[in-house]
PDB file of N, CA and C in Angstrom:
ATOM      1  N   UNK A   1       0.840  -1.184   0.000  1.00  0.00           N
ATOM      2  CA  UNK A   1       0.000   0.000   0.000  1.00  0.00           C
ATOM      3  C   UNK A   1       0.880   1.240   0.000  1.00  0.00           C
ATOM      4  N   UNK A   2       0.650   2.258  -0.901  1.00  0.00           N
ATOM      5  CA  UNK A   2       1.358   3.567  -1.150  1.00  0.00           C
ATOM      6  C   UNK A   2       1.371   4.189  -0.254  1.00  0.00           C
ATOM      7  N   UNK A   3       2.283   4.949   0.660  1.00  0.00           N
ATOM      8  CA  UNK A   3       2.380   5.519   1.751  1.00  0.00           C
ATOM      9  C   UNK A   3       3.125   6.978   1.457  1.00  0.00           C
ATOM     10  N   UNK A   4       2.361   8.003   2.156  1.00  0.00           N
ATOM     11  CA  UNK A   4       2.868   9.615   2.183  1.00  0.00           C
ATOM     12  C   UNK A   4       3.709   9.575   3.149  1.00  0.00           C
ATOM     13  N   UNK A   5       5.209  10.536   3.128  1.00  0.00           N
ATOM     14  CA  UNK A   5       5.862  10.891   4.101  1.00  0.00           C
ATOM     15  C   UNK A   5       6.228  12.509   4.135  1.00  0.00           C
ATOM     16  N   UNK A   6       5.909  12.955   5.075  1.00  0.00           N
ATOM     17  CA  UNK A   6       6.227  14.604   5.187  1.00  0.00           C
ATOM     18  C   UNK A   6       7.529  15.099   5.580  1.00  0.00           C
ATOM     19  N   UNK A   7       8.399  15.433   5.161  1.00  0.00           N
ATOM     20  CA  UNK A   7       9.638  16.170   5.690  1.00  0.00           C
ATOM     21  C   UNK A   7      10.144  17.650   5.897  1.00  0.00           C
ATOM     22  N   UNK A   8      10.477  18.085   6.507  1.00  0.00           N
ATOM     23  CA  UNK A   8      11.535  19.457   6.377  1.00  0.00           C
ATOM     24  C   UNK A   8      10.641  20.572   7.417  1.00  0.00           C
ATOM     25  N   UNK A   9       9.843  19.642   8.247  1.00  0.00           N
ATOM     26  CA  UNK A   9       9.275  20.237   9.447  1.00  0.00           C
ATOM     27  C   UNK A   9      10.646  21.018  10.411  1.00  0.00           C
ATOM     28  N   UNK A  10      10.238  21.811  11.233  1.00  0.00           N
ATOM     29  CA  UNK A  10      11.736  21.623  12.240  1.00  0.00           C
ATOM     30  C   UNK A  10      10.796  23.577  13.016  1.00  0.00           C
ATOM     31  N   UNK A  11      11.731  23.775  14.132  1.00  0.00           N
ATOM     32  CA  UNK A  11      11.172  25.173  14.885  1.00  0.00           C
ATOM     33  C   UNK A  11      11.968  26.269  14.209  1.00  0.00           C
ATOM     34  N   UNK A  12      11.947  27.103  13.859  1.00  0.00           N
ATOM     35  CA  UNK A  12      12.071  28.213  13.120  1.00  0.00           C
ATOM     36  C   UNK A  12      11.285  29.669  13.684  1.00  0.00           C
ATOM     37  N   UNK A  13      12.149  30.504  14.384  1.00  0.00           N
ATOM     38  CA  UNK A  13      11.915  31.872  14.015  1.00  0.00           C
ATOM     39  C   UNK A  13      10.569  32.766  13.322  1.00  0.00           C
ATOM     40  N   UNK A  14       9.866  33.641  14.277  1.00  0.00           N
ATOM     41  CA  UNK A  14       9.229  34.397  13.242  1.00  0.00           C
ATOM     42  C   UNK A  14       9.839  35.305  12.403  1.00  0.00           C
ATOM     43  N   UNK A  15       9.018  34.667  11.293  1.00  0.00           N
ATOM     44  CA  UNK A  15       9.594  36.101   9.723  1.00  0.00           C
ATOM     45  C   UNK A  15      10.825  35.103   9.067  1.00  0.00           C
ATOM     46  N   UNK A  16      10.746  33.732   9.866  1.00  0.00           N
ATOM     47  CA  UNK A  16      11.620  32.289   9.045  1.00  0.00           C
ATOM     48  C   UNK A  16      11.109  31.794   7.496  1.00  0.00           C
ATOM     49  N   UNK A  17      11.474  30.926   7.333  1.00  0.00           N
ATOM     50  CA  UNK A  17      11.261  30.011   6.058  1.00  0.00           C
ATOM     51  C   UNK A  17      10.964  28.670   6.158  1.00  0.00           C
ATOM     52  N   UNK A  18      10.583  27.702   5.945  1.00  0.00           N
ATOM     53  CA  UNK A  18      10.479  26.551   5.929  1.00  0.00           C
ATOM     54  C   UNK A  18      10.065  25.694   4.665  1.00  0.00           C
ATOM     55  N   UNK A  19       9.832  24.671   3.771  1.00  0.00           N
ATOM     56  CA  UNK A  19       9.780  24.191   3.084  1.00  0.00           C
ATOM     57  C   UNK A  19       9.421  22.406   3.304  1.00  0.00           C
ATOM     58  N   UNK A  20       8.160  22.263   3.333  1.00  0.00           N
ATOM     59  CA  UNK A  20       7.947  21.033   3.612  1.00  0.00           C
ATOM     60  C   UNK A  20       7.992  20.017   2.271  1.00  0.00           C
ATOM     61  N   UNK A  21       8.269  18.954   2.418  1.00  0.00           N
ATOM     62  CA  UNK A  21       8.020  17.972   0.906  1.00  0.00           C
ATOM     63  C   UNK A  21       7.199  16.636   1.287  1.00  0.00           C
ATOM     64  N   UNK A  22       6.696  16.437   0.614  1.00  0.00           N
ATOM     65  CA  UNK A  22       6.347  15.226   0.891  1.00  0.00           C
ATOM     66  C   UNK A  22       6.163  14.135  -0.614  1.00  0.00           C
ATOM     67  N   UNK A  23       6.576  12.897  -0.259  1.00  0.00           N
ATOM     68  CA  UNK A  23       6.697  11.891  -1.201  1.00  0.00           C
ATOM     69  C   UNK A  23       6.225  10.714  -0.842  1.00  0.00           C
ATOM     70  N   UNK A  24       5.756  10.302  -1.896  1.00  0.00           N
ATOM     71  CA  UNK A  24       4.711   8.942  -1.558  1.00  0.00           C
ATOM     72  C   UNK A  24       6.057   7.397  -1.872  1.00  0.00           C
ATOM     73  N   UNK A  25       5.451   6.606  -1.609  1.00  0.00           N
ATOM     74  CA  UNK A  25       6.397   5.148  -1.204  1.00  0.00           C
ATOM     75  C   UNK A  25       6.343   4.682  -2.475  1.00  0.00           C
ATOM     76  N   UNK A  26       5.190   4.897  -3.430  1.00  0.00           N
ATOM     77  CA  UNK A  26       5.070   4.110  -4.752  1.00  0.00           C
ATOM     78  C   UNK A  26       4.269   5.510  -5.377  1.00  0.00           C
ATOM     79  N   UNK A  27       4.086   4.707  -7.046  1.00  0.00           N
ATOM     80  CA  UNK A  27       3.126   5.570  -7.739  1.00  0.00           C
ATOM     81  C   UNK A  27       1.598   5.486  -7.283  1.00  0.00           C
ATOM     82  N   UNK A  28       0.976   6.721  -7.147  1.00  0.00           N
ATOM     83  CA  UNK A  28       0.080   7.196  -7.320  1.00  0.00           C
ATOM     84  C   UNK A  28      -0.593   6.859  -8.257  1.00  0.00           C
ATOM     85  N   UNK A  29      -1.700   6.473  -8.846  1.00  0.00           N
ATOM     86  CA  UNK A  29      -1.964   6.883 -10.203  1.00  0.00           C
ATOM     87  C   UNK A  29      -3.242   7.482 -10.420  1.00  0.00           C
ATOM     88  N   UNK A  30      -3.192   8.141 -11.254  1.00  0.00           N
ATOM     89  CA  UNK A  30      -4.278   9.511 -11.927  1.00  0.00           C
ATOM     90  C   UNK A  30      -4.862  10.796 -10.985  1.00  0.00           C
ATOM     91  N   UNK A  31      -3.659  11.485 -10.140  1.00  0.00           N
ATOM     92  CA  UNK A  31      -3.656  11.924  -9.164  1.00  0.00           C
ATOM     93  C   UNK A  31      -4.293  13.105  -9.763  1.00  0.00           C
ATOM     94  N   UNK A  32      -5.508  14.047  -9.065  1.00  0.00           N
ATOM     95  CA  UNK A  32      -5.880  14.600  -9.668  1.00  0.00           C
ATOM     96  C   UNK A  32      -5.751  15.841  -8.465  1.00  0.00           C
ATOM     97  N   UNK A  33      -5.530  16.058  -7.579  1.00  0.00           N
ATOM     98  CA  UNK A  33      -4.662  17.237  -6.594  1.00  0.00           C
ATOM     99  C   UNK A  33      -4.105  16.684  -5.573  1.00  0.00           C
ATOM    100  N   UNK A  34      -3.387  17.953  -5.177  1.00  0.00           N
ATOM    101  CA  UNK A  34      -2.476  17.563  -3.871  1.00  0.00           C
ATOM    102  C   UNK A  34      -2.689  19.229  -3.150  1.00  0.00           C
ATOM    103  N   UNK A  35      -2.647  18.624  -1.950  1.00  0.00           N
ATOM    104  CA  UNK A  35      -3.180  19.527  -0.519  1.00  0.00           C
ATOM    105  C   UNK A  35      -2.347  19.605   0.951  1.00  0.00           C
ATOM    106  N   UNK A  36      -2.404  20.698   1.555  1.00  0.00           N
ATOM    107  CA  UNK A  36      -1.453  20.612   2.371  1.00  0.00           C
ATOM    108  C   UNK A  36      -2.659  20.748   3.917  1.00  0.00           C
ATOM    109  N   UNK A  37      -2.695  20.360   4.672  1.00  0.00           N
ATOM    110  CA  UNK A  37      -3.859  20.779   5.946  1.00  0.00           C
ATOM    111  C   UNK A  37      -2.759  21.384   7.209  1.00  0.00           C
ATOM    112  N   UNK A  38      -3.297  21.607   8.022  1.00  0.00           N
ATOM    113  CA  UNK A  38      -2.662  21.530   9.519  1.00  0.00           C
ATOM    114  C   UNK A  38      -3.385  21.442  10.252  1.00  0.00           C
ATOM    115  N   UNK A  39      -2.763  21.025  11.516  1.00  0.00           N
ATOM    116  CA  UNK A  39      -3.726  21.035  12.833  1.00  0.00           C
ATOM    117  C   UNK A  39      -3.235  21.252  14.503  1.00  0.00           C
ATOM    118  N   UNK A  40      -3.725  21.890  15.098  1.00  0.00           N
ATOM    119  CA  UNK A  40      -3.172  22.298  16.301  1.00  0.00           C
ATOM    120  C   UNK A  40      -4.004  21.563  17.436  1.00  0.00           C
ATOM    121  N   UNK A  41      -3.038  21.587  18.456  1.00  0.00           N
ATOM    122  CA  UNK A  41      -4.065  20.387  19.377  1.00  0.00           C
ATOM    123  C   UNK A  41      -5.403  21.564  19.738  1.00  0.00           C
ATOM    124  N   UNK A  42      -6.306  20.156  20.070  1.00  0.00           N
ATOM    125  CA  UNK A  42      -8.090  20.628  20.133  1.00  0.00           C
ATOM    126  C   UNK A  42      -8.636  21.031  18.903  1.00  0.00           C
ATOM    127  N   UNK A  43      -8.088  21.133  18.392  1.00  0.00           N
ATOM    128  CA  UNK A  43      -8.580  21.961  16.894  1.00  0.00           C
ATOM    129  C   UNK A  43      -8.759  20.661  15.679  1.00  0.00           C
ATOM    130  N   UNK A  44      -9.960  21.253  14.584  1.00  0.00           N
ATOM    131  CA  UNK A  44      -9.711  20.532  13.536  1.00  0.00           C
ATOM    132  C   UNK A  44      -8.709  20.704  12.469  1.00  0.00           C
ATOM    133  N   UNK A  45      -8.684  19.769  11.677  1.00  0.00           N
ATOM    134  CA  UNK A  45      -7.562  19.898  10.728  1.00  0.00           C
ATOM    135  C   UNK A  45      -7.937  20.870   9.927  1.00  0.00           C
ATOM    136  N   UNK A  46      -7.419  22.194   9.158  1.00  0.00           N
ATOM    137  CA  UNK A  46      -7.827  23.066   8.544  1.00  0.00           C
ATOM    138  C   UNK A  46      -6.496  22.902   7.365  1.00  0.00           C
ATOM    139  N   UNK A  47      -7.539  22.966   6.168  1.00  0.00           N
ATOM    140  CA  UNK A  47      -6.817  23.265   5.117  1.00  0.00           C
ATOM    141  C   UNK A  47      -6.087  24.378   4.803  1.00  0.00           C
ATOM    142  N   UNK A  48      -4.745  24.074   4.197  1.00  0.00           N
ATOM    143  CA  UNK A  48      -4.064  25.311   3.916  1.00  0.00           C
ATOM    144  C   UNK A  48      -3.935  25.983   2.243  1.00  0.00           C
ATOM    145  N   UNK A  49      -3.553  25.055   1.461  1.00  0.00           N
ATOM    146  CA  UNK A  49      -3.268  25.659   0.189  1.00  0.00           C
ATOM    147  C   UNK A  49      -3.695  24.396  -0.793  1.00  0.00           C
ATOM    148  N   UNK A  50      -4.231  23.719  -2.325  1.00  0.00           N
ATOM    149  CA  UNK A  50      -4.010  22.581  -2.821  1.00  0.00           C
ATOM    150  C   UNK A  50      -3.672  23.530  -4.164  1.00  0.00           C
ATOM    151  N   UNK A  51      -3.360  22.286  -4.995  1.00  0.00           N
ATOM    152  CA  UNK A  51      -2.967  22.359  -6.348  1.00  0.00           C
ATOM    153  C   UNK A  51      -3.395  20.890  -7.059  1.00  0.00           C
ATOM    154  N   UNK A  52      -4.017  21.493  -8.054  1.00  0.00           N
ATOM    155  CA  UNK A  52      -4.446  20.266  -9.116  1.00  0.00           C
ATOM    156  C   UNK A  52      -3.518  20.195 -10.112  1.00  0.00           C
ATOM    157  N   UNK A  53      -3.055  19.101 -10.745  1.00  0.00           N
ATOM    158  CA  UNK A  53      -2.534  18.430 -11.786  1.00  0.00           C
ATOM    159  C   UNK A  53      -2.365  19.324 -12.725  1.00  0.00           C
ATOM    160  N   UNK A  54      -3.128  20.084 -13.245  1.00  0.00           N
ATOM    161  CA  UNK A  54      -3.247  21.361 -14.568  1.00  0.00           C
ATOM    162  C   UNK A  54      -2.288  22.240 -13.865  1.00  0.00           C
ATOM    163  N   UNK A  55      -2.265  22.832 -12.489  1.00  0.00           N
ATOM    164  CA  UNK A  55      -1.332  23.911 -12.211  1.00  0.00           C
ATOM    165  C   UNK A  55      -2.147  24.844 -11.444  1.00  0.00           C
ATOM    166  N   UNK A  56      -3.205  24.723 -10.996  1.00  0.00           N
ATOM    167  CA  UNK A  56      -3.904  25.366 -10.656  1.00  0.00           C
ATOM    168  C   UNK A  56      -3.969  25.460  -9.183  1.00  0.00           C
ATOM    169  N   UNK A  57      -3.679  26.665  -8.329  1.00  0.00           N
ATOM    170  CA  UNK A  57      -3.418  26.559  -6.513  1.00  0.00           C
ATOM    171  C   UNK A  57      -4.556  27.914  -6.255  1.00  0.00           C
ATOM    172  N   UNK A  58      -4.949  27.025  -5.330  1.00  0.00           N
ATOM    173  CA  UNK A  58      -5.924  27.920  -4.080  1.00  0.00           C
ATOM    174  C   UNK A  58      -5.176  27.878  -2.867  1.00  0.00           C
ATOM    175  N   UNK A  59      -5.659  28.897  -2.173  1.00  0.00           N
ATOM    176  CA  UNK A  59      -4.916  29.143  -0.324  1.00  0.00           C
ATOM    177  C   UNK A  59      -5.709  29.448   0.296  1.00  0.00           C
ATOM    178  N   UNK A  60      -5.636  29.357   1.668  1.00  0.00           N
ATOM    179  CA  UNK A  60      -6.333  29.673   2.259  1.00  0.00           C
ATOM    180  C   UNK A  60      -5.823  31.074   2.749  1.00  0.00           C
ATOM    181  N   UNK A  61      -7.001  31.814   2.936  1.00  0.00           N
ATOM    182  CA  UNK A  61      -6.369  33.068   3.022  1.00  0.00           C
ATOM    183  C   UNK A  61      -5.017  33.525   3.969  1.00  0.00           C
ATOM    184  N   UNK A  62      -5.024  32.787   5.297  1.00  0.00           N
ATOM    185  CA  UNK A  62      -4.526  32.983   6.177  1.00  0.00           C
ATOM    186  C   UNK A  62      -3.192  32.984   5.890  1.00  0.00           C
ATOM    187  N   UNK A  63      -2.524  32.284   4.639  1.00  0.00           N
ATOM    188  CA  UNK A  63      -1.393  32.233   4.316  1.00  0.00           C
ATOM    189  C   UNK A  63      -1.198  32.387   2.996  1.00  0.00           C
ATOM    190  N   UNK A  64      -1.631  33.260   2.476  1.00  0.00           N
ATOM    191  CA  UNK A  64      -2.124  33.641   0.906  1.00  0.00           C
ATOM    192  C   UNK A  64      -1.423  34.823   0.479  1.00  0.00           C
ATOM    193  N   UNK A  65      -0.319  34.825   0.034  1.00  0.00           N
ATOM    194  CA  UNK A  65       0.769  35.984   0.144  1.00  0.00           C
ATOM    195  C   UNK A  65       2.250  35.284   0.594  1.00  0.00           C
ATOM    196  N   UNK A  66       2.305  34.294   1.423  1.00  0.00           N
ATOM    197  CA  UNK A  66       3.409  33.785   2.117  1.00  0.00           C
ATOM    198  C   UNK A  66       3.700  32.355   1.829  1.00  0.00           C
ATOM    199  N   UNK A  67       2.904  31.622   1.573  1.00  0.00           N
ATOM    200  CA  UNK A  67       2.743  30.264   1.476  1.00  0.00           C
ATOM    201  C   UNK A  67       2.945  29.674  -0.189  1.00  0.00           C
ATOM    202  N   UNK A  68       3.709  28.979  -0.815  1.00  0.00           N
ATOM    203  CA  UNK A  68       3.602  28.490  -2.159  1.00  0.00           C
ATOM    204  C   UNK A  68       3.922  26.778  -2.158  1.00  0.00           C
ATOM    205  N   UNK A  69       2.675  26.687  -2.727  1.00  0.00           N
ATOM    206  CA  UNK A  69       2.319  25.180  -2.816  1.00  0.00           C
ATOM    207  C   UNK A  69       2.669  24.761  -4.430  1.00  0.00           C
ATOM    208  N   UNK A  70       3.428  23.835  -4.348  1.00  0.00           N
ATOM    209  CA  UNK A  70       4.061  23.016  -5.902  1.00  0.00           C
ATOM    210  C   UNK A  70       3.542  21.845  -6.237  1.00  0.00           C
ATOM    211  N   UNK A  71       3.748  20.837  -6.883  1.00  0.00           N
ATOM    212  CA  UNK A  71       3.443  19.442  -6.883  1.00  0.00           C
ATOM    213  C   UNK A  71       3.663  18.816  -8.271  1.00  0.00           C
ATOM    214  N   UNK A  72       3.769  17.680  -8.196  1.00  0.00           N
ATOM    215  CA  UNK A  72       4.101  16.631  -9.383  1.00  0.00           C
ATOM    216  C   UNK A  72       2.942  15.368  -9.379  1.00  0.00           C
ATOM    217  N   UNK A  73       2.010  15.786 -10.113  1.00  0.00           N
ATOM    218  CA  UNK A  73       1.269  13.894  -9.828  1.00  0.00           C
ATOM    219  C   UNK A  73       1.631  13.561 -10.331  1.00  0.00           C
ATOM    220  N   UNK A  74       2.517  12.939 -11.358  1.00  0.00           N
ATOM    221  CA  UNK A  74       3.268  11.996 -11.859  1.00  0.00           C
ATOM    222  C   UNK A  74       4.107  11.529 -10.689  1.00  0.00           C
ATOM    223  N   UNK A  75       4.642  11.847 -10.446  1.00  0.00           N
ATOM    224  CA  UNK A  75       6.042  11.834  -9.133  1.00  0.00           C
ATOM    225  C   UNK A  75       5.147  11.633  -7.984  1.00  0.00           C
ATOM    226  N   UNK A  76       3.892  12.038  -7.616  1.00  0.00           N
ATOM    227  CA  UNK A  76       3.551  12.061  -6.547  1.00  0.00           C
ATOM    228  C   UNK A  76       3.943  12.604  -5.551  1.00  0.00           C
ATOM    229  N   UNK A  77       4.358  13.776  -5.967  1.00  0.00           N
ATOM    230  CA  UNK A  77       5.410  14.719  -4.466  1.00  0.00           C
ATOM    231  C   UNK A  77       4.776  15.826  -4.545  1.00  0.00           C
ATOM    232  N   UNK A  78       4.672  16.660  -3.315  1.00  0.00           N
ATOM    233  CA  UNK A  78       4.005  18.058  -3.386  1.00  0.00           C
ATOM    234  C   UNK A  78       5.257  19.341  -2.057  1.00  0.00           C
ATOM    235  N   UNK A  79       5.332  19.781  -2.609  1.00  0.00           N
ATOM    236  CA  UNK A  79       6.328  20.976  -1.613  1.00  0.00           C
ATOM    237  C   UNK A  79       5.248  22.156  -1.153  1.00  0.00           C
ATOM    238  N   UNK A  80       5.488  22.358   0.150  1.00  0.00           N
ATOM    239  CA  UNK A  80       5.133  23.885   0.650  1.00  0.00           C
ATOM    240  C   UNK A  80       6.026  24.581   0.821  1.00  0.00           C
ATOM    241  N   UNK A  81       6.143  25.744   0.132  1.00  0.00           N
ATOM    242  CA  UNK A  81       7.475  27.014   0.500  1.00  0.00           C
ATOM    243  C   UNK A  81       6.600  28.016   1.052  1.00  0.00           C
ATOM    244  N   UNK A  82       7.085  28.371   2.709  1.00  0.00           N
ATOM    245  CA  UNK A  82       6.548  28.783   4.066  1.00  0.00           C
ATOM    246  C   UNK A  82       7.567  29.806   3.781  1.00  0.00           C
ATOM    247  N   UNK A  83       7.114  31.253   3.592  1.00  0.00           N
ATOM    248  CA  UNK A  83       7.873  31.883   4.122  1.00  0.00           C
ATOM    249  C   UNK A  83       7.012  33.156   4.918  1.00  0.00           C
ATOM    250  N   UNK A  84       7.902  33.933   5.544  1.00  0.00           N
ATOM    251  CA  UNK A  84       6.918  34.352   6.847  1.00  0.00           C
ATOM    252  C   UNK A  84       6.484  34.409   7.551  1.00  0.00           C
ATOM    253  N   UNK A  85       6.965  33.307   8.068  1.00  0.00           N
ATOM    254  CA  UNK A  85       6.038  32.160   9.274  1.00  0.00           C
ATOM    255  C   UNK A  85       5.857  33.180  10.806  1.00  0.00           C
ATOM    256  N   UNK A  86       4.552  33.091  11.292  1.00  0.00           N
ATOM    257  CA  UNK A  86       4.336  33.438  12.246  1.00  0.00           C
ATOM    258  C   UNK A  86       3.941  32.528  13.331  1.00  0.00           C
ATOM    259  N   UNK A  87       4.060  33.168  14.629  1.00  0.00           N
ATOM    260  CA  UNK A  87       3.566  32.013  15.717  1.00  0.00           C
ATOM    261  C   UNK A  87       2.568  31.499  14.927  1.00  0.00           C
ATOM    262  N   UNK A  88       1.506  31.757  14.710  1.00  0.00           N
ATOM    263  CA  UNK A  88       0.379  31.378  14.550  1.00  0.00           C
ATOM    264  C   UNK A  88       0.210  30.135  13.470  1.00  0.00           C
ATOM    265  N   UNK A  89       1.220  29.867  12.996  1.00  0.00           N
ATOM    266  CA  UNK A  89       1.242  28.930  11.719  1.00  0.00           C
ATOM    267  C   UNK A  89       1.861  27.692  12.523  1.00  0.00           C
ATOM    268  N   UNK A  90       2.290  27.710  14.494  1.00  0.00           N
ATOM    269  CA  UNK A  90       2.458  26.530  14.726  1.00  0.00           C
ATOM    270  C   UNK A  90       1.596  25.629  14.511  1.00  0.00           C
ATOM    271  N   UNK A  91       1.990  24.476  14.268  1.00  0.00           N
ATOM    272  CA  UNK A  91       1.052  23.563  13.755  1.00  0.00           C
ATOM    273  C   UNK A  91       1.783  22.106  13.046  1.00  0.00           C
ATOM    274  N   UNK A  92       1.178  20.743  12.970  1.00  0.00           N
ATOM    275  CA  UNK A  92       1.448  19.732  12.978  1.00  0.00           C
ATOM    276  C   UNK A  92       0.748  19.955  11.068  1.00  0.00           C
ATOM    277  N   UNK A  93       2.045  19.720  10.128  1.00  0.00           N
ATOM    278  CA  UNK A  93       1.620  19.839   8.947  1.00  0.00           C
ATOM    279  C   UNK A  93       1.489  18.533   7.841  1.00  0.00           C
ATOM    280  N   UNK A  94       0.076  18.252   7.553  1.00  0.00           N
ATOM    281  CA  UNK A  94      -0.359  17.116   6.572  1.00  0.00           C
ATOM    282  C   UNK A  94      -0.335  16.991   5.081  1.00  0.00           C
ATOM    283  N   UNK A  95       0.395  16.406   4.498  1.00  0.00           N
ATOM    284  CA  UNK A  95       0.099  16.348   3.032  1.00  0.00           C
ATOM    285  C   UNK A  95      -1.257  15.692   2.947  1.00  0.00           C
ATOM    286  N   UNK A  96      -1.702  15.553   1.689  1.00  0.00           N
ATOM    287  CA  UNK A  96      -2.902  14.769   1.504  1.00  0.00           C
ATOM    288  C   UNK A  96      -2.727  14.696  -0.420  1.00  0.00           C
ATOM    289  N   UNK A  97      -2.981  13.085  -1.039  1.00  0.00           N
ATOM    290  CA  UNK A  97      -2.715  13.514  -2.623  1.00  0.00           C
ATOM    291  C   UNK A  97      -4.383  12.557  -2.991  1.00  0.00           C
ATOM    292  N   UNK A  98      -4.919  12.888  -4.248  1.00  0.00           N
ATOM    293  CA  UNK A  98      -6.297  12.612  -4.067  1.00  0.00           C
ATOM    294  C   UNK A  98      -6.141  12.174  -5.417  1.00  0.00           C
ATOM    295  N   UNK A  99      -6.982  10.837  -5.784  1.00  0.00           N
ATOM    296  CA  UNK A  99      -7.115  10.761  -7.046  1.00  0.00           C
ATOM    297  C   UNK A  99      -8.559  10.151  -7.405  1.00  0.00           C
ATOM    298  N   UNK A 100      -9.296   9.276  -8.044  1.00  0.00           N
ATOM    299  CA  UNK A 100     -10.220   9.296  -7.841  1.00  0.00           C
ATOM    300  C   UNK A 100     -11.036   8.102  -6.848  1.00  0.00           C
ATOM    301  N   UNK A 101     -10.115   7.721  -6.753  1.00  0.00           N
ATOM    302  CA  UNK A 101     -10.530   6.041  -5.561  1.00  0.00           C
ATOM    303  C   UNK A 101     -10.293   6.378  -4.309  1.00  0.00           C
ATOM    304  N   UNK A 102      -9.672   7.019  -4.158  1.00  0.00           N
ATOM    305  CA  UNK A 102      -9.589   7.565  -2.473  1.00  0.00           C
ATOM    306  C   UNK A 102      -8.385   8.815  -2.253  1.00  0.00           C
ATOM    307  N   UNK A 103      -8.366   9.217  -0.765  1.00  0.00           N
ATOM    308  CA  UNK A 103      -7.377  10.179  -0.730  1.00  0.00           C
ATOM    309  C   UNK A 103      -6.216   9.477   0.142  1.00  0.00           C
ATOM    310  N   UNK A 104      -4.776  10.033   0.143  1.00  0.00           N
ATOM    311  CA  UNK A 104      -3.857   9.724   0.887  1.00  0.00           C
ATOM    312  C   UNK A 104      -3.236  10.245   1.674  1.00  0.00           C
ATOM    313  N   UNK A 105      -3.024  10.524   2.936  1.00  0.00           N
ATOM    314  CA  UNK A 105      -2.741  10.998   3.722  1.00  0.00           C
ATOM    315  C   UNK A 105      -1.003  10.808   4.364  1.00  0.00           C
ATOM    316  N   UNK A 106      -0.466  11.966   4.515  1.00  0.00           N
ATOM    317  CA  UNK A 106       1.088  11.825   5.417  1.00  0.00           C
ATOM    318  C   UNK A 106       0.893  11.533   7.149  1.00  0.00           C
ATOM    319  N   UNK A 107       1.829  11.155   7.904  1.00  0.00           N
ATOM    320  CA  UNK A 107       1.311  11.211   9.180  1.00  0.00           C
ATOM    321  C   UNK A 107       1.594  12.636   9.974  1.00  0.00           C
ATOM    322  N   UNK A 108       2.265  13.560   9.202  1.00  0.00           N
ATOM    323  CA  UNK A 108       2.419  14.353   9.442  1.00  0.00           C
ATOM    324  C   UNK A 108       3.923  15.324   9.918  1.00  0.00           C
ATOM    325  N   UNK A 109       3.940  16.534  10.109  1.00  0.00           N
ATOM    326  CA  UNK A 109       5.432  16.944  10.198  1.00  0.00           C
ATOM    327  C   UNK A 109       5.260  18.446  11.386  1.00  0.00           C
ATOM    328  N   UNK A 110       5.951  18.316  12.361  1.00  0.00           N
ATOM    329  CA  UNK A 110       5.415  19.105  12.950  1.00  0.00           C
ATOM    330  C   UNK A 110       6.728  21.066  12.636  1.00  0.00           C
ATOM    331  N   UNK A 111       5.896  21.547  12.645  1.00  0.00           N
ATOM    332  CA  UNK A 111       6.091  23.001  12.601  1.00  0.00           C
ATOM    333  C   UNK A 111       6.267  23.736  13.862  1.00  0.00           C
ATOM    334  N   UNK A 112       7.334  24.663  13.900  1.00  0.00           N
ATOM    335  CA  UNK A 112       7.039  25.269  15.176  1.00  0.00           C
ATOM    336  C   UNK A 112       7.434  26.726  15.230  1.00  0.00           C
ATOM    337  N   UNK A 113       6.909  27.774  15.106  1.00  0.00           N
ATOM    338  CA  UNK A 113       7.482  29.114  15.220  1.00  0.00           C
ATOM    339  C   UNK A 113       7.421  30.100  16.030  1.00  0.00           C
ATOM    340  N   UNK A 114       8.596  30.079  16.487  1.00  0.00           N
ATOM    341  CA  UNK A 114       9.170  30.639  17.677  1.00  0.00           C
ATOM    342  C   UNK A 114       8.814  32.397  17.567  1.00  0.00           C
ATOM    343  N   UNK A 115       8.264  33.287  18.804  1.00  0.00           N
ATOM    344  CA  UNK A 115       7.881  34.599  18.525  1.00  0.00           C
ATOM    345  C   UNK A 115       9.485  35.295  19.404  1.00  0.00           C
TER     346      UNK A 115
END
């Protein structure tokens, strides 16, 4: 079974950078977006930014100016480039890649920004 892994989490500075990646164990196939969520304890998981296959990225506002989401469905890999990071973006960060049989999930990468 194809498995997501998230990397390049780590604590960082406000007004830092960060860059998460994530890569799946096998191919994907007919991946039709890739999505980034987070979640802070008590809280639900809230979406942050996706991108579909064509090239096409939405954000959520909260990081819409600072945040750039990439991806490959062929490759099955998707990058977040974090820059700006404020406390407020601490948070435990999820890939997710979707195609039409189900979605796939990372276990996650945790974030931490220091004020």
């Amino acid at each position: 079974q194809v498995q997501l892994k998230e990397s390049g989490g780590g604590v960082v500075q406000a007004g830092g950078s960060l860059t998460l990646s994530c890569v799946a164990s096998g191919s994907i196939l007919s991946v039709n977006t890739m999505a980034w969520y987070r979640q802070t304890p008590g809280q639900q998981r809230e979406w942050v930014a996706s991108i579909t296959t064509a090239g096409s990225t939405t954000y959520a506002d909260s990081v819409k100016g600072r945040f750039t989401i990439s991806g490959d469905g062929a490759k099955s890999t998707t990058n977040l480039q974090m820059n700006g990071l404020k406390p407020e973006d601490t948070a435990v960060y999820y890939c997710k890649i979707i195609n039409p049989w189900r979605d796939y999930w990372g276990p996650g990468t945790q974030v931490t920004v220091s004020s």
